[in-house]
Structure formats: C-alpha cells, structure tokens
N, C-alpha and C. Protein backbone atom coordinates (compact mmCIF):
# COMPACT_ATOMS: atom_id res chain seq x y z
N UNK A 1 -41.98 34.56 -37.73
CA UNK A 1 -42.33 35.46 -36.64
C UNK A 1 -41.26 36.49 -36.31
N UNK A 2 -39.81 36.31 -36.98
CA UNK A 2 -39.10 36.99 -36.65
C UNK A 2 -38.38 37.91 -37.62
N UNK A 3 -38.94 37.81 -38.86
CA UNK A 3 -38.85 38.55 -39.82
C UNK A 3 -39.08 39.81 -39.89
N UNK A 4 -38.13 41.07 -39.93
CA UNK A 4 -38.76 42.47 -39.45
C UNK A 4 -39.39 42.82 -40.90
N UNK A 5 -38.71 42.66 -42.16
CA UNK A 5 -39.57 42.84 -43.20
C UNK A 5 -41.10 42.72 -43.36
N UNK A 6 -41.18 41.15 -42.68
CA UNK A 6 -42.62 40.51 -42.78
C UNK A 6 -43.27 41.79 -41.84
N UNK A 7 -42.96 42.01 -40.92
CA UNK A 7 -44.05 42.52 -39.60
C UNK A 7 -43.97 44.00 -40.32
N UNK A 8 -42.93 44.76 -40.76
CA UNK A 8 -43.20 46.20 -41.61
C UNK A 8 -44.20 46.05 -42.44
N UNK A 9 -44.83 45.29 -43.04
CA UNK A 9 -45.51 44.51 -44.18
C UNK A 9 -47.25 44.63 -43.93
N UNK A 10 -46.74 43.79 -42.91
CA UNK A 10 -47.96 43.15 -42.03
C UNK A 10 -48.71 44.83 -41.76
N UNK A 11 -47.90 45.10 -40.76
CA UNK A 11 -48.32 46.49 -40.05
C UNK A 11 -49.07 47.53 -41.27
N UNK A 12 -48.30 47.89 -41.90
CA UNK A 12 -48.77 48.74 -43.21
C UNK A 12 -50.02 48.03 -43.32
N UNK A 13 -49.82 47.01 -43.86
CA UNK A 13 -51.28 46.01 -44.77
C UNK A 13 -52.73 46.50 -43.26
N UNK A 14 -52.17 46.02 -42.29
CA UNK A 14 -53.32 46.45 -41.15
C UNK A 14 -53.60 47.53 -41.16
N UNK A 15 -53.25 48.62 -40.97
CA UNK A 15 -53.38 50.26 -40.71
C UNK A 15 -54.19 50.23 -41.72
N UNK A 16 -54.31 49.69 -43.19
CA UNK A 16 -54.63 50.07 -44.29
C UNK A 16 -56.04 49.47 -44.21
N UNK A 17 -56.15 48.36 -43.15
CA UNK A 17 -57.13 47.78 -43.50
C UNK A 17 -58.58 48.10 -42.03
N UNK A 18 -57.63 49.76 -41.55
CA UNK A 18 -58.66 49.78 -40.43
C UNK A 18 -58.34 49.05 -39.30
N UNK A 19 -56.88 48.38 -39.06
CA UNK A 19 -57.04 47.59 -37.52
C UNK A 19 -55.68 48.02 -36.81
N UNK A 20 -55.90 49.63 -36.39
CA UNK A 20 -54.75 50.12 -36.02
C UNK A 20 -54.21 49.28 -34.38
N UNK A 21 -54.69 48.56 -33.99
CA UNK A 21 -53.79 48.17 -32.71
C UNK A 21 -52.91 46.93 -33.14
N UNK A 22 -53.81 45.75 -33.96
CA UNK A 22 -52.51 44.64 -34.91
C UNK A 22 -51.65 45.70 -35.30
N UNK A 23 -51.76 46.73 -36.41
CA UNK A 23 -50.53 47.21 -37.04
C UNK A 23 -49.93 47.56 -36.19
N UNK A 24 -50.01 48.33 -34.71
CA UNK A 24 -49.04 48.54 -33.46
C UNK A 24 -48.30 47.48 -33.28
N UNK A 25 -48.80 46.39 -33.04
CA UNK A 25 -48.05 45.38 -32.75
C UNK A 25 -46.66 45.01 -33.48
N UNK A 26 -47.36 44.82 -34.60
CA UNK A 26 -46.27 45.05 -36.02
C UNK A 26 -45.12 45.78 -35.83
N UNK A 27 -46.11 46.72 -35.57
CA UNK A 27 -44.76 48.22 -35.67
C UNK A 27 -44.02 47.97 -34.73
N UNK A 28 -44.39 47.72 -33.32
CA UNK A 28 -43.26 47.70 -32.85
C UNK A 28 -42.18 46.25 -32.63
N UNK A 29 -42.77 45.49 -33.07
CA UNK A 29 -42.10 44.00 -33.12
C UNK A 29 -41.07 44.79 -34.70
N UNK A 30 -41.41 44.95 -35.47
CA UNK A 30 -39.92 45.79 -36.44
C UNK A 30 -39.45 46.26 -35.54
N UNK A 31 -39.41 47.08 -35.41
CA UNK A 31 -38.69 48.15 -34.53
C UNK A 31 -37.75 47.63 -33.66
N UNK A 32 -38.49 46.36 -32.84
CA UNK A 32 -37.30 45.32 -31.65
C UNK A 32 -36.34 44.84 -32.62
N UNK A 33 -37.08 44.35 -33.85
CA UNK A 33 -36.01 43.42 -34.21
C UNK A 33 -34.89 44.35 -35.15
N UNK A 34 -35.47 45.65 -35.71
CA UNK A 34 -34.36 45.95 -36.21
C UNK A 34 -33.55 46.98 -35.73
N UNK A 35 -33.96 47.14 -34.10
CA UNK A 35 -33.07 47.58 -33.13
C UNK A 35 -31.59 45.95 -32.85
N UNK A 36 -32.71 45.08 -32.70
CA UNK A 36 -31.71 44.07 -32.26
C UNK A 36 -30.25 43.58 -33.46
N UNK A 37 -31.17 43.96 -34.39
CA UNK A 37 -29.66 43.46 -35.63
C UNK A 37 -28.68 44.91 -35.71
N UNK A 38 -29.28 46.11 -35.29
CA UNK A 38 -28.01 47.00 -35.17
C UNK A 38 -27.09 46.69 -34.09
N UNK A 39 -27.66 46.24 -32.88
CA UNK A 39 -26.99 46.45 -31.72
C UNK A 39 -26.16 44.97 -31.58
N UNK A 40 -26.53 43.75 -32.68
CA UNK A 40 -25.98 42.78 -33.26
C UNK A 40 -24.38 43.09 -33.78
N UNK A 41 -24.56 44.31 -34.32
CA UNK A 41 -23.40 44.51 -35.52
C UNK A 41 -22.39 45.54 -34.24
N UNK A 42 -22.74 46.09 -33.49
CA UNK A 42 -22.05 46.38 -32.41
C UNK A 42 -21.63 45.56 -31.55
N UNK A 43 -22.27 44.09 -31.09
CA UNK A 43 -21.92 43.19 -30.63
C UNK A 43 -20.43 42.51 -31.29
N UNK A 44 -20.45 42.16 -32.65
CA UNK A 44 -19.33 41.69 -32.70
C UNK A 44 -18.82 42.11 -33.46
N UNK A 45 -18.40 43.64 -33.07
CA UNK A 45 -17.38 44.42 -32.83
C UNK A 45 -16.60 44.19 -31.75
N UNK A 46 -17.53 43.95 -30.75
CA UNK A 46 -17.06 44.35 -29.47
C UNK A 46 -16.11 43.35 -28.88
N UNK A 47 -16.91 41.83 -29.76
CA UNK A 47 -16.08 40.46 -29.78
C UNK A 47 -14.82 40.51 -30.72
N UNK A 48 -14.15 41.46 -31.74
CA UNK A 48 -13.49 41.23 -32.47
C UNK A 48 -12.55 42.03 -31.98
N UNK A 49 -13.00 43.07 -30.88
CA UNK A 49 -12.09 43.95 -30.11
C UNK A 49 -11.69 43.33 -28.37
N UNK A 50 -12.54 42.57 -27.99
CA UNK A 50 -11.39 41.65 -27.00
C UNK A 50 -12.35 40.12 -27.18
N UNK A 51 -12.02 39.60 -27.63
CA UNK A 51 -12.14 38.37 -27.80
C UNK A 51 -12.39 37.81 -26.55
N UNK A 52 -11.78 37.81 -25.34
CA UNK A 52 -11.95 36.89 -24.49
C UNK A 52 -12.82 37.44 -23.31
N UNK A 53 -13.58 38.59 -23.71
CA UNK A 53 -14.62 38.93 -22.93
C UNK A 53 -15.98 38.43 -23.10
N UNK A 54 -16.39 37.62 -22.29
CA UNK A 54 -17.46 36.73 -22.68
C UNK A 54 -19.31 37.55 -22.43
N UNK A 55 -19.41 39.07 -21.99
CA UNK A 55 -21.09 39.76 -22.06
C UNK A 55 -20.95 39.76 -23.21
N UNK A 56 -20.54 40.26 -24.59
CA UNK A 56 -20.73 40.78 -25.63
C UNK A 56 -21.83 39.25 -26.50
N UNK A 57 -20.83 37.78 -25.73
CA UNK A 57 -21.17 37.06 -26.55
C UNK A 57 -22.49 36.43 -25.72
N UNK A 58 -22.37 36.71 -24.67
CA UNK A 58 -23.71 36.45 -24.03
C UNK A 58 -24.76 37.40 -24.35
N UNK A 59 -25.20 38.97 -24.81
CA UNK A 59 -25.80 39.41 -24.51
C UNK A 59 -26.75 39.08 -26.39
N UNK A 60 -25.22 38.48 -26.99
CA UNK A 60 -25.89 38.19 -28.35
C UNK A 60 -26.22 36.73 -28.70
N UNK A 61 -25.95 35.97 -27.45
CA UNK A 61 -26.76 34.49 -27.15
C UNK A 61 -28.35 35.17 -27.29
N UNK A 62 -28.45 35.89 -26.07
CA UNK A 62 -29.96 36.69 -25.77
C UNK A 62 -30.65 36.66 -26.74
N UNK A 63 -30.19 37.76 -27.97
CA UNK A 63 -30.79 38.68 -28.85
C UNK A 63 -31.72 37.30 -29.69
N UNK A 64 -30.51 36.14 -29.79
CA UNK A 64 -30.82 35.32 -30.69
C UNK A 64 -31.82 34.60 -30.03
N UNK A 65 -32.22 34.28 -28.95
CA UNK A 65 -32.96 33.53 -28.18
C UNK A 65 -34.33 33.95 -28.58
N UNK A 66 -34.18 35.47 -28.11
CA UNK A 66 -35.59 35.91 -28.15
C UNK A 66 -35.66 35.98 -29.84
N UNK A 67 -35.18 35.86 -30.80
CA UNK A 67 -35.38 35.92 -32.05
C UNK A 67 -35.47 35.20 -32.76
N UNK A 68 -36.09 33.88 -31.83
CA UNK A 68 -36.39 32.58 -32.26
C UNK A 68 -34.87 31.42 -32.67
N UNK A 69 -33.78 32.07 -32.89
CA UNK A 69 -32.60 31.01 -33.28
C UNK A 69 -31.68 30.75 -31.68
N UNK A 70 -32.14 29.31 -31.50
CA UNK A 70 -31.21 29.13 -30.75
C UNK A 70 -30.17 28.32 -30.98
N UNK A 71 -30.35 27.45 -32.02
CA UNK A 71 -28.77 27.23 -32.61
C UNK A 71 -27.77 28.09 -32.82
N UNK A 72 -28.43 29.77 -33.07
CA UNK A 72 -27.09 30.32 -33.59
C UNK A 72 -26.83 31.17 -31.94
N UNK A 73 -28.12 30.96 -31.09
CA UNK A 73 -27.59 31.24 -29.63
C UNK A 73 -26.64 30.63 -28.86
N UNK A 74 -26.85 29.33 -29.21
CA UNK A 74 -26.14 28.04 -28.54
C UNK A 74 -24.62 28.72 -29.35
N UNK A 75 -24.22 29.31 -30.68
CA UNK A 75 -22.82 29.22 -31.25
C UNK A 75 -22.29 30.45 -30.74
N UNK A 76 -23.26 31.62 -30.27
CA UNK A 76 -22.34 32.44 -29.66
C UNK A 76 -22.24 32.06 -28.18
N UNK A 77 -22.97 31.24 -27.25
CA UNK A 77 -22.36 31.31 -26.22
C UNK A 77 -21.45 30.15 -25.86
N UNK A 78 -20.91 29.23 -27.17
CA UNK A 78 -20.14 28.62 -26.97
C UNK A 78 -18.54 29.08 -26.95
C-alpha cells in the first residue's frame, strides 16, 4: 500500500482503463509518498547537522507511521 511505484502503476493502468477517479487516487497517494521520501532525505540531513535536536527525528517517526513502517518509526524516535 505504500509503494509509490506500485500506485504510479496502478494509476496509469486505471486512466487507461476508463476509471479516472481510482487513477486520482493513485496519483495522488505517489505524489504523498514521493513527496515524503524527498523531505525524508532532508530530514536526515537535518539530524546529521545537529544531532541532538529531536523535531527532525520526530517529524520522520511521522512520515514512517503514516507509511505503514512503524518499526523503522519506533528507530527514529528512539
């Protein structure tokens, strides 16, 4: 479900098949998620530039939450 490849995929395959509001969906579930892995790679930056500021690693607990992993949520907000 959290695969942005899969849902780019998906979306195309729908549009194609006549069911333009699923492919919306699609489209924009990519779009969250591959907003969320840029703003990921800015995240820990931000951790590698003060370490002991703890939003950066909370806001990428979040990202992971809603992106189905919360083991790797649980490792950044540890």
């Amino acid at each position: 479900p959290n695969d942005h490849e899969v849902h780019y995929q998906l979306g195309l395959c729908l549009e194609q098949a006549g069911k333009p509001d699923e492919a919306r969906h699609h489209a924009e579930r990519f779009k969250q998620v591959e907003a969320d892995l840029r703003r990921m790679d800015e995240l820990l930056k931000a951790v590698v530039n003060g370490p002991r500021d703890p939003a950066p690693r909370r806001e990428a607990g979040l990202i992971c939450l809603r992106n189905g992993q919360p083991a790797e949520a649980l490792r950044w907000l540890q």
